[in-house]
C-alpha atoms as a PDB file:
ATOM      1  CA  UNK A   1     -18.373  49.976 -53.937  1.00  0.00           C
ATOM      2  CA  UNK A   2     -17.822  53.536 -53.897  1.00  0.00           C
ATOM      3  CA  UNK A   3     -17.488  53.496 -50.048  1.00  0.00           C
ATOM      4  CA  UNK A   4     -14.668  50.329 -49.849  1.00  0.00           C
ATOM      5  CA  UNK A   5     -12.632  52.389 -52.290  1.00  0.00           C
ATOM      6  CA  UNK A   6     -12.567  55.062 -50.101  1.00  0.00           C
ATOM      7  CA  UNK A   7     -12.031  52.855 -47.144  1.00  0.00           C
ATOM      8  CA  UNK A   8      -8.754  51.155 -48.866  1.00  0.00           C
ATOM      9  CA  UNK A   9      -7.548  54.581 -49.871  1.00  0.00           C
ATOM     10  CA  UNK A  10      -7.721  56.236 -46.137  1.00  0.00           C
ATOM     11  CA  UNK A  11      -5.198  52.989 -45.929  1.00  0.00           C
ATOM     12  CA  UNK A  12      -2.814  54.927 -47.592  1.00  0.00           C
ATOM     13  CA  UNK A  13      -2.860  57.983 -44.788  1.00  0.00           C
ATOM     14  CA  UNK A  14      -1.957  55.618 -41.500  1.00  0.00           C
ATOM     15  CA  UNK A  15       0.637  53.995 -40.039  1.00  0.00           C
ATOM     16  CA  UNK A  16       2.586  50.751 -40.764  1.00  0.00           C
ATOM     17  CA  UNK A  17       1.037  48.730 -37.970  1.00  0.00           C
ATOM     18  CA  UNK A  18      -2.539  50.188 -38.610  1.00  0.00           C
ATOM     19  CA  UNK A  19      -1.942  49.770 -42.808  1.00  0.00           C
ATOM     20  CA  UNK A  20      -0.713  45.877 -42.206  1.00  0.00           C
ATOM     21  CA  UNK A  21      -3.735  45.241 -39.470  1.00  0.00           C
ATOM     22  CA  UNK A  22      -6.148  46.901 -41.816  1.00  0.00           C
ATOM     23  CA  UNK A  23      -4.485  44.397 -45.083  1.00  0.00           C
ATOM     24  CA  UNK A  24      -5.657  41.646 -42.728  1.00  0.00           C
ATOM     25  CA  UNK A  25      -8.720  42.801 -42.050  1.00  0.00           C
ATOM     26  CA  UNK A  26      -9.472  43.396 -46.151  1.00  0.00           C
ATOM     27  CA  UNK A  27      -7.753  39.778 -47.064  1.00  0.00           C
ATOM     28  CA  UNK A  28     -10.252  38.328 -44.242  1.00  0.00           C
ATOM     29  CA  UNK A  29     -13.514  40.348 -45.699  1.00  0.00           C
ATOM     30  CA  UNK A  30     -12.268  38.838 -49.450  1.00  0.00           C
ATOM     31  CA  UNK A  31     -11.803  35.690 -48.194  1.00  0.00           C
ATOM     32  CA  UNK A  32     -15.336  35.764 -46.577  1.00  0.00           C
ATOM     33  CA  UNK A  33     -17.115  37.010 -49.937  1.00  0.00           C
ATOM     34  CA  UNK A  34     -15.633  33.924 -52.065  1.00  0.00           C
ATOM     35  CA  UNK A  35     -16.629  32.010 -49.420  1.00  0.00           C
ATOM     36  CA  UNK A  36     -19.861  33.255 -49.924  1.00  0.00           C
ATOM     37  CA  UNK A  37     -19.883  33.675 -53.816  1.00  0.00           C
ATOM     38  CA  UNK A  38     -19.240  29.621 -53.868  1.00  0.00           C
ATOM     39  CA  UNK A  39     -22.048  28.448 -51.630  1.00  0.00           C
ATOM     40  CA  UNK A  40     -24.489  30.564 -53.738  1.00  0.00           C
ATOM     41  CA  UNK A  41     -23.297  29.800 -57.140  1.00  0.00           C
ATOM     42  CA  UNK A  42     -23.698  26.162 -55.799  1.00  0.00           C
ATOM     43  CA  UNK A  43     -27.809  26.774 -55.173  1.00  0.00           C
ATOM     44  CA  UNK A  44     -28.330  29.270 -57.563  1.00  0.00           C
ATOM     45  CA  UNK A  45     -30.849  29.588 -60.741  1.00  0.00           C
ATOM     46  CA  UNK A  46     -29.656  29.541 -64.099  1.00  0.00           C
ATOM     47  CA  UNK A  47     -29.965  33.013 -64.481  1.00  0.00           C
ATOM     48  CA  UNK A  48     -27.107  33.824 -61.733  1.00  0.00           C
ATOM     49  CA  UNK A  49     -24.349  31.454 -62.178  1.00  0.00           C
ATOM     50  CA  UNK A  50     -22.854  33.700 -64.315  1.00  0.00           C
ATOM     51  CA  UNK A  51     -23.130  36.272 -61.871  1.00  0.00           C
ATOM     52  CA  UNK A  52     -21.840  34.183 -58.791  1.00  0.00           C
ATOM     53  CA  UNK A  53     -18.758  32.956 -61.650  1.00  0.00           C
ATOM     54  CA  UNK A  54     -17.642  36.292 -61.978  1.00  0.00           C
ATOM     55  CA  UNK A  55     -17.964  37.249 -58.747  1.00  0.00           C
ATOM     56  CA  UNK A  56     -15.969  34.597 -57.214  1.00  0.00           C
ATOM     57  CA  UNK A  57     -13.614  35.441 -60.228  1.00  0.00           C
ATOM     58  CA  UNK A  58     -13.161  39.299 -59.388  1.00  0.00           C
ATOM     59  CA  UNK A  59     -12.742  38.234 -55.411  1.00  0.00           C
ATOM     60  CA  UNK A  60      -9.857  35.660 -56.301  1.00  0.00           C
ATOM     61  CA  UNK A  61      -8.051  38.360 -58.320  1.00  0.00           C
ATOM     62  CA  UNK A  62      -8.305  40.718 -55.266  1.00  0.00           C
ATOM     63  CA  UNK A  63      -7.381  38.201 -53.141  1.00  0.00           C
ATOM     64  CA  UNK A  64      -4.438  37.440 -55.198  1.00  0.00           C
ATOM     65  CA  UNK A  65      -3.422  41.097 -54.986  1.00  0.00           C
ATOM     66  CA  UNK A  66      -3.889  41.482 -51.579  1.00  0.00           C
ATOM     67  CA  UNK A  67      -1.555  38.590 -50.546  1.00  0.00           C
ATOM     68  CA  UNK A  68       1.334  39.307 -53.303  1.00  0.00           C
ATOM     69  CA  UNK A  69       0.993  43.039 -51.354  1.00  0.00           C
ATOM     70  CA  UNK A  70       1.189  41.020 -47.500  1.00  0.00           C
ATOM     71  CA  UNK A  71       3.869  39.134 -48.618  1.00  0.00           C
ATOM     72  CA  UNK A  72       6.112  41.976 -50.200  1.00  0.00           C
ATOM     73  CA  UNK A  73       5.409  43.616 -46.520  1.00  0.00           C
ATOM     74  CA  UNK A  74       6.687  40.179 -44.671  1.00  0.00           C
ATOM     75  CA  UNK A  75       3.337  39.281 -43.622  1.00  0.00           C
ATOM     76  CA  UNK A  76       2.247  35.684 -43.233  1.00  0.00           C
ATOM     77  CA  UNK A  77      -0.806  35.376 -44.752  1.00  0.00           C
ATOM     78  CA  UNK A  78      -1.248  31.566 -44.813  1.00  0.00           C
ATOM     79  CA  UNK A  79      -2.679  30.811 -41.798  1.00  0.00           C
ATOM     80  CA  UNK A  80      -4.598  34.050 -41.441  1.00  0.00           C
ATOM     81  CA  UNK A  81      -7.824  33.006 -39.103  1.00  0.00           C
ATOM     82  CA  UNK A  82     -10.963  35.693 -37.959  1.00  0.00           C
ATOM     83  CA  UNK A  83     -10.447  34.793 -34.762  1.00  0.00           C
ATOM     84  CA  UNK A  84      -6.525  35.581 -34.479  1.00  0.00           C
ATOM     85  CA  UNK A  85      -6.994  38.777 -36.006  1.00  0.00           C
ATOM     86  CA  UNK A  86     -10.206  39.879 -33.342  1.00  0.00           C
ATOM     87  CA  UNK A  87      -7.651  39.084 -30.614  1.00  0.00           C
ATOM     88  CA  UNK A  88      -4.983  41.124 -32.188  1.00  0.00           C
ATOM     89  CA  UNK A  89      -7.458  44.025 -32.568  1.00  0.00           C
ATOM     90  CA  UNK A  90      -8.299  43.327 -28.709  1.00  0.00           C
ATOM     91  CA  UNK A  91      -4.758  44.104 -27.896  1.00  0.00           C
ATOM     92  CA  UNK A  92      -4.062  46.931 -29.393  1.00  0.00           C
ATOM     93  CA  UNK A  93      -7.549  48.432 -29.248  1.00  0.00           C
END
C-alpha cells in the first residue's frame, strides 16, 4: 500500500502528458481490482464476503475519484480499454 502511495505521489513531479498517461494507467489497475474483488466475493466463504464487500467498496470510491480528476483534466474516460492505452504507451515509449 505503502509503495502505490508513493507511486501516485511521484505523479505529482512529471509532466502533463506523463501525469494524464499515468491517470490512465491507475483508473485501468482500479478498474482491474473491482473486477477482481467481484468474481471473488461471488465464490467466496462466509468468512470473506465482508472482506471482498469492502474491498470492491474502497476500489469504487477510488475509481470515482480518479475519473471526477480525468474529467476535470478533459480526459475521456468512458471508453478507456487496456489495449488502447498499451498502444499509446508503444508510441510514445
Amino acid at each position: 500500500m505503502l509503495e502505490e502511495y508513493r507511486k501516485e505521489q511521484k505523479i505529482i513531479e512529471r509532466d502533463e502528458f506523463q501525469k494524464e498517461k499515468d491517470l490512465i494507467r491507475i483508473i485501468i489497475k482500479t478498474r482491474d481490482e473491482i473486477k477482481n474483488a467481484n468474481n471473488n466475493f461471488e465464490y467466496a466463504d462466509s468468512d470473506l464476503i465482508d472482506f471482498y464487500i469492502y474491498k470492491i467498496k474502497a476500489n469504487q470510491a477510488k475509481l470515482n475519484y480518479l475519473i471526477k480528476l480525468a474529467k476535470s483534466k478533459g480526459l475521456n474516460v468512458d471508453f478507456i480499454k487496456d489495449i488502447e492505452f498499451r498502444n499509446l504507451d508503444e508510441e510514445v515509449g
